[in-house]
Protein backbone atom coordinates (compact mmCIF):
# COMPACT_ATOMS: atom_id res chain seq x y z
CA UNK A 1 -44.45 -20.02 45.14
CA UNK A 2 -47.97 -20.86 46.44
CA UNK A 3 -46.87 -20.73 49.72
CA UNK A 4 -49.28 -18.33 52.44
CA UNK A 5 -47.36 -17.78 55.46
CA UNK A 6 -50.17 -17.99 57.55
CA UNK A 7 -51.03 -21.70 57.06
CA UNK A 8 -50.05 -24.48 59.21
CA UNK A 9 -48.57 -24.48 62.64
CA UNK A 10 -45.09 -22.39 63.77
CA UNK A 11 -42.80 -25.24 62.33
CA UNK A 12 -44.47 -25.35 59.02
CA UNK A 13 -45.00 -21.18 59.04
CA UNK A 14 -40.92 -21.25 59.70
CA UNK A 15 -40.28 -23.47 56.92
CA UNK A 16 -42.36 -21.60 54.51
CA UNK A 17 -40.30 -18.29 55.89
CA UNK A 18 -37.01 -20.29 54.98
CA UNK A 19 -38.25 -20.79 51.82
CA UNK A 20 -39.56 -17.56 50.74
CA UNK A 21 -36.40 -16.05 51.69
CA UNK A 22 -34.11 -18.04 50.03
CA UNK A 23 -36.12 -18.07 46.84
CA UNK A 24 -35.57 -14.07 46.98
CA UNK A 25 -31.57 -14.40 47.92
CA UNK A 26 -30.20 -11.51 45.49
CA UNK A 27 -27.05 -11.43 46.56
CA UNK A 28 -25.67 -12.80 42.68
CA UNK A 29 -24.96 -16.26 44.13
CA UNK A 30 -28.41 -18.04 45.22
CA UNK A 31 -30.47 -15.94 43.01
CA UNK A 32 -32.30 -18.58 40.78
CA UNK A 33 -31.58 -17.96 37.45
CA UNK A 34 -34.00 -15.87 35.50
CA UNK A 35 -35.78 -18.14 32.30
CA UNK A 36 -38.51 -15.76 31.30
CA UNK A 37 -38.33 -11.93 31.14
CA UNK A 38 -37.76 -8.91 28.84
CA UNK A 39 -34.51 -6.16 29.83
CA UNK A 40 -35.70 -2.84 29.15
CA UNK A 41 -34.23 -0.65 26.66
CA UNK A 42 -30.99 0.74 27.59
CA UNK A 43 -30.50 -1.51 30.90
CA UNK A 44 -27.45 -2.75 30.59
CA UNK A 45 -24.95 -0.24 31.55
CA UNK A 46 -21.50 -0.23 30.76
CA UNK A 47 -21.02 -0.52 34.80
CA UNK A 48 -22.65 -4.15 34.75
CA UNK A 49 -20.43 -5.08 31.74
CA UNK A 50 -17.98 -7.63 33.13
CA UNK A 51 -14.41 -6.37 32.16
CA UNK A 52 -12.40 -8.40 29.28
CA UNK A 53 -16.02 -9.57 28.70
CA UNK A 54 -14.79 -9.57 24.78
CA UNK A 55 -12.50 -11.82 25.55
CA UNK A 56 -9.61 -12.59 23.29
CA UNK A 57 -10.88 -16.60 22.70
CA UNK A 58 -13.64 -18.35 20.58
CA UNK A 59 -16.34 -17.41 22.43
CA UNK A 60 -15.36 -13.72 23.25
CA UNK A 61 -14.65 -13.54 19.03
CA UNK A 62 -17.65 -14.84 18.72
CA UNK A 63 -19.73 -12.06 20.47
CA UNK A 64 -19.05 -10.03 17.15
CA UNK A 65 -20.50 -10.39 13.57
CA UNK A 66 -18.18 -10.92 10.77
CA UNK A 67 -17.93 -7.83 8.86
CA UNK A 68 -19.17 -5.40 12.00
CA UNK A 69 -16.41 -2.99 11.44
CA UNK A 70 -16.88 -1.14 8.26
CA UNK A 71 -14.64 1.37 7.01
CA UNK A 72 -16.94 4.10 8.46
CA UNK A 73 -17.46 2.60 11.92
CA UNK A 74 -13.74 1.32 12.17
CA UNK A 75 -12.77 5.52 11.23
CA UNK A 76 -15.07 6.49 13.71
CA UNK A 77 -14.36 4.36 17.20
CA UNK A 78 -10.01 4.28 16.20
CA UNK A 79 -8.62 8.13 17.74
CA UNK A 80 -6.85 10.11 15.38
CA UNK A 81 -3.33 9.13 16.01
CA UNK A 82 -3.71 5.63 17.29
CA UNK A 83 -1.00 4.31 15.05
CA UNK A 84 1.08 6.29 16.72
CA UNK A 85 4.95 5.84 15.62
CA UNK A 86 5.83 3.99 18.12
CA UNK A 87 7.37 0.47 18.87
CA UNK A 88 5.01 -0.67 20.74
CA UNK A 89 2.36 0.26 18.16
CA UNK A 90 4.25 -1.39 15.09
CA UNK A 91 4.55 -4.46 16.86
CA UNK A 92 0.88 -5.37 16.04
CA UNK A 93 1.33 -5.16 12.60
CA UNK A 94 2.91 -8.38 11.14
CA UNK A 95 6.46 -8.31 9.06
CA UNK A 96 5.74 -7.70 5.93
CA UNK A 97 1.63 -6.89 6.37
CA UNK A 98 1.73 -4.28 3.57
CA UNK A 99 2.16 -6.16 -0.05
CA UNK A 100 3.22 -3.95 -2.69
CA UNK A 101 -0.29 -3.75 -4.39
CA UNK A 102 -1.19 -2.07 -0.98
CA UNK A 103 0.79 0.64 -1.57
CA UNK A 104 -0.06 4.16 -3.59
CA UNK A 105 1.32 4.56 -6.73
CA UNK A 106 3.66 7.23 -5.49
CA UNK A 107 4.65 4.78 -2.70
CA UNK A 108 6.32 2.17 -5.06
CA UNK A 109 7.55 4.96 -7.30
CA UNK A 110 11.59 5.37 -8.06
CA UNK A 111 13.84 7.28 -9.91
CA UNK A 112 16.55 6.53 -11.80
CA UNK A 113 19.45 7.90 -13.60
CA UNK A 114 22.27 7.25 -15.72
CA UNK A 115 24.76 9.18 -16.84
CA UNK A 116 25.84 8.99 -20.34
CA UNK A 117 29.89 10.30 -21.42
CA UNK A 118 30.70 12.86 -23.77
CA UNK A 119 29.99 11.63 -26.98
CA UNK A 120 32.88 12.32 -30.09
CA UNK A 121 30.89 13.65 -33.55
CA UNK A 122 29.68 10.65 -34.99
CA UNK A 123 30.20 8.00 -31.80
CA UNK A 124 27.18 6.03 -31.16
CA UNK A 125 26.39 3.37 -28.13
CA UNK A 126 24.75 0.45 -29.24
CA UNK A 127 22.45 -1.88 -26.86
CA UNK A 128 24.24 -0.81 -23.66
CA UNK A 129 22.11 -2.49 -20.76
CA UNK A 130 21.22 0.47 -18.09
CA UNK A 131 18.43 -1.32 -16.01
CA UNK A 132 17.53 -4.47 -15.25
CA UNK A 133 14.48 -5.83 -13.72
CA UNK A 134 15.13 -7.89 -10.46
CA UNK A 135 13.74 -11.14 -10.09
CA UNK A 136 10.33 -11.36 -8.66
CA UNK A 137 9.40 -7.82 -9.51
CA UNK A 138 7.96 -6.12 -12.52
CA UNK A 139 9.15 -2.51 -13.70
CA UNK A 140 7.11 -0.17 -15.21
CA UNK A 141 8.03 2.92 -16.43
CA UNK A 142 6.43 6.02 -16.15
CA UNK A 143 8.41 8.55 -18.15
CA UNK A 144 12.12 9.18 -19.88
CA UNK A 145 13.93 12.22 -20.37
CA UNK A 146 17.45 13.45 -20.78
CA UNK A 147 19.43 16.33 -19.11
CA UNK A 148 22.62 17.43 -21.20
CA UNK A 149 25.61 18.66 -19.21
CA UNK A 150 26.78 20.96 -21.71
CA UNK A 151 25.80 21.58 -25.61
CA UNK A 152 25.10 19.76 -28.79
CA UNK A 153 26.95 20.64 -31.98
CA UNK A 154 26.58 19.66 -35.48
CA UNK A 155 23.19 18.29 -35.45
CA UNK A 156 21.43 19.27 -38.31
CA UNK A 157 18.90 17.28 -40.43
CA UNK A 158 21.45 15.39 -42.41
CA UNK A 159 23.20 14.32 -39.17
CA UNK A 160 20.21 13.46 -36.71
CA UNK A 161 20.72 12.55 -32.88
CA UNK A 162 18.44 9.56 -31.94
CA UNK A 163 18.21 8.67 -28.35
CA UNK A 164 16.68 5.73 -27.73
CA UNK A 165 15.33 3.00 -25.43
CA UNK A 166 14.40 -0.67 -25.83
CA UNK A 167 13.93 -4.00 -24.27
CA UNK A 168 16.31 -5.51 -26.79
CA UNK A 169 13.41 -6.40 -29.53
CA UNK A 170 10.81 -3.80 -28.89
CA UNK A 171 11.32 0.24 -29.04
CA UNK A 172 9.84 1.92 -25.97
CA UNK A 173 10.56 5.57 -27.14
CA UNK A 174 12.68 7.35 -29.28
CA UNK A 175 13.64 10.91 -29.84
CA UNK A 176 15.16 12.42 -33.31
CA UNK A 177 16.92 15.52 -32.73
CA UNK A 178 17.50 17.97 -36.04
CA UNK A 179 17.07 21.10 -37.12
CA UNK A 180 13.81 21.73 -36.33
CA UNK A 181 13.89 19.38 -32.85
CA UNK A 182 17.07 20.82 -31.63
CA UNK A 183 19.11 19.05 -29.31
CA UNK A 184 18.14 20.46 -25.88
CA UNK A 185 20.11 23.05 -23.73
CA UNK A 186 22.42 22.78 -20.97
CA UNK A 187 20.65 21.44 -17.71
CA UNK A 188 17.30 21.78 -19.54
CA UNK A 189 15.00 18.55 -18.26
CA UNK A 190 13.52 17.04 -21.80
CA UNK A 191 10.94 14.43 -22.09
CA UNK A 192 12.05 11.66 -24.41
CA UNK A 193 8.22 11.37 -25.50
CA UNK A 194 5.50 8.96 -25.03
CA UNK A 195 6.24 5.57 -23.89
CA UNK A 196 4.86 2.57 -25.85
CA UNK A 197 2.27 1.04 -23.28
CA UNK A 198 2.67 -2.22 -24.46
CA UNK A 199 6.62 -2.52 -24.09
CA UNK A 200 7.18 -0.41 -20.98
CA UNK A 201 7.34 -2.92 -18.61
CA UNK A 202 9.96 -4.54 -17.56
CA UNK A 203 8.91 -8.23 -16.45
CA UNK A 204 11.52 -9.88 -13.59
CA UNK A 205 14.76 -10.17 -15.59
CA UNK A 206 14.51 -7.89 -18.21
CA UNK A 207 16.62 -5.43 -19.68
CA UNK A 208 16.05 -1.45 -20.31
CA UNK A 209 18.93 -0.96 -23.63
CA UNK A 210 19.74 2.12 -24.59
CA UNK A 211 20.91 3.25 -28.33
CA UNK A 212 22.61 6.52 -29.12
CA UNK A 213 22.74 7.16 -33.14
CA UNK A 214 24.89 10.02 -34.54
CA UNK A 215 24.94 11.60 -37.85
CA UNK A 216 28.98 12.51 -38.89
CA UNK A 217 28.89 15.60 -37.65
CA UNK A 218 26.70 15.16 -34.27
CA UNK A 219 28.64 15.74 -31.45
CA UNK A 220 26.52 15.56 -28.55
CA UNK A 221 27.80 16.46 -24.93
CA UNK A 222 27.76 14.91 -21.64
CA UNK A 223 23.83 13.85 -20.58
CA UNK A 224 21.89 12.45 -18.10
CA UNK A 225 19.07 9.58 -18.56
CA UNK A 226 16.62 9.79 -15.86
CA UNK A 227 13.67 7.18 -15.91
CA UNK A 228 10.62 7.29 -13.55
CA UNK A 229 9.16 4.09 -12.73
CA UNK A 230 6.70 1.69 -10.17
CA UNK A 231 7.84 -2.10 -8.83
CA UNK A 232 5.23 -4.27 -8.40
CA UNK A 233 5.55 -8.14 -7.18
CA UNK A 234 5.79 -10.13 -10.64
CA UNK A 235 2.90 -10.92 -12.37
């Protein structure tokens, strides 16, 4: 400060005491504030980290750079099991945080099935509506097969079996069963066949139709349909 202690007479050599002192007051309060300087390396301990220092406003926000957590740092400083099952754990996630294009494939995956009747030799079913696409969503289907519930008769190559399923307009697969594709066995779990990929899905208020055609003497028994497919939000 410039000051020598040793100048001047006892009220002057007080003064400058007074002054010397209080210009070295650490005690947090009086210290004068600190313009110029370096902090070594490593200094700043968690211990002289204020608590809620990362406060929960603008400025505390602030303190971090947008895109600081990664994925790798965000796996690394959240404990395994954090997101515990809990309700007090759930309640910081927002209603509805998780859109469906969020979710796995095998997440938004259903199954469905519909049970067909005993068919007389020669009875068909024509356009009968078995699914139907709610509104807002979009169906897409993933595979089709059949499980009889008890067995074929009379299905030969002059009196084919055709399953089949549509939108109404377009074929999405179809199955001929004959003499050499015989009608499948009791409780055996057949795969209609490939699915055309540009008809399979079923925008918000569409149809799945299914056709049975019989030959005279196809009698086909009780079966099950059973279609695999994802909901997404409509396109």
């Amino acid at each position: 400060m410039g000051l020598n202690f040793f100048d001047g007479d006892i009220r002057t050599k007080v003064t400058k005491f007074w002054q010397l002192f209080l210009a070295h007051n650490h005690d947090g309060t009086n210290s004068p504030a600190v313009t110029v300087g370096t902090v070594a390396d490593n200094a700043v301990t968690t211990a002289k980290i204020a608590a809620n220092a990362l406060a929960a406003s603008a400025a505390g926000r602030g303190k971090v750079a947008d895109g600081f957590f990664d994925a790798a740092t965000l796996a690394a400083k959240i404990g395994a099991g954090a997101f515990a099952a809990t309700t007090a754990i759930r309640a910081l996630f927002a209603d509805s945080i998780w859109p469906l294009a969020k979710l796995a494939a095998t997440a938004k995956t259903h199954v469905f099935s519909y049970q067909v009747e005993d068919l007389a030799a020669g009875a068909d079913i024509a356009s009968r509506v078995i699914l139907a696409a709610p509104a807002g969503l979009d169906l897409t289907l993933a595979s089709a097969h059949i499980i009889p519930q008890g067995t074929a008769a009379g299905v030969d190559d002059g009196n084919t079996a055709v399953i089949a399923l549509s939108d109404g307009t377009n074929t999405i697969v179809s199955k001929t069963y004959n003499t050499e594709t015989a009608f499948p066995d009791d409780g055996a779990i057949a795969d209609l066949g490939d699915l055309d990929a540009d008809h399979k899905v079923l925008s918000a208020g569409e149809k799945l139709y299914l056709d049975v055609l019989n030959g005279a003497t196809a009698n086909l028994p009780r079966f099950m349909v059973q279609l695999v497919f994802t909901v997404d939000d409509a396109a």
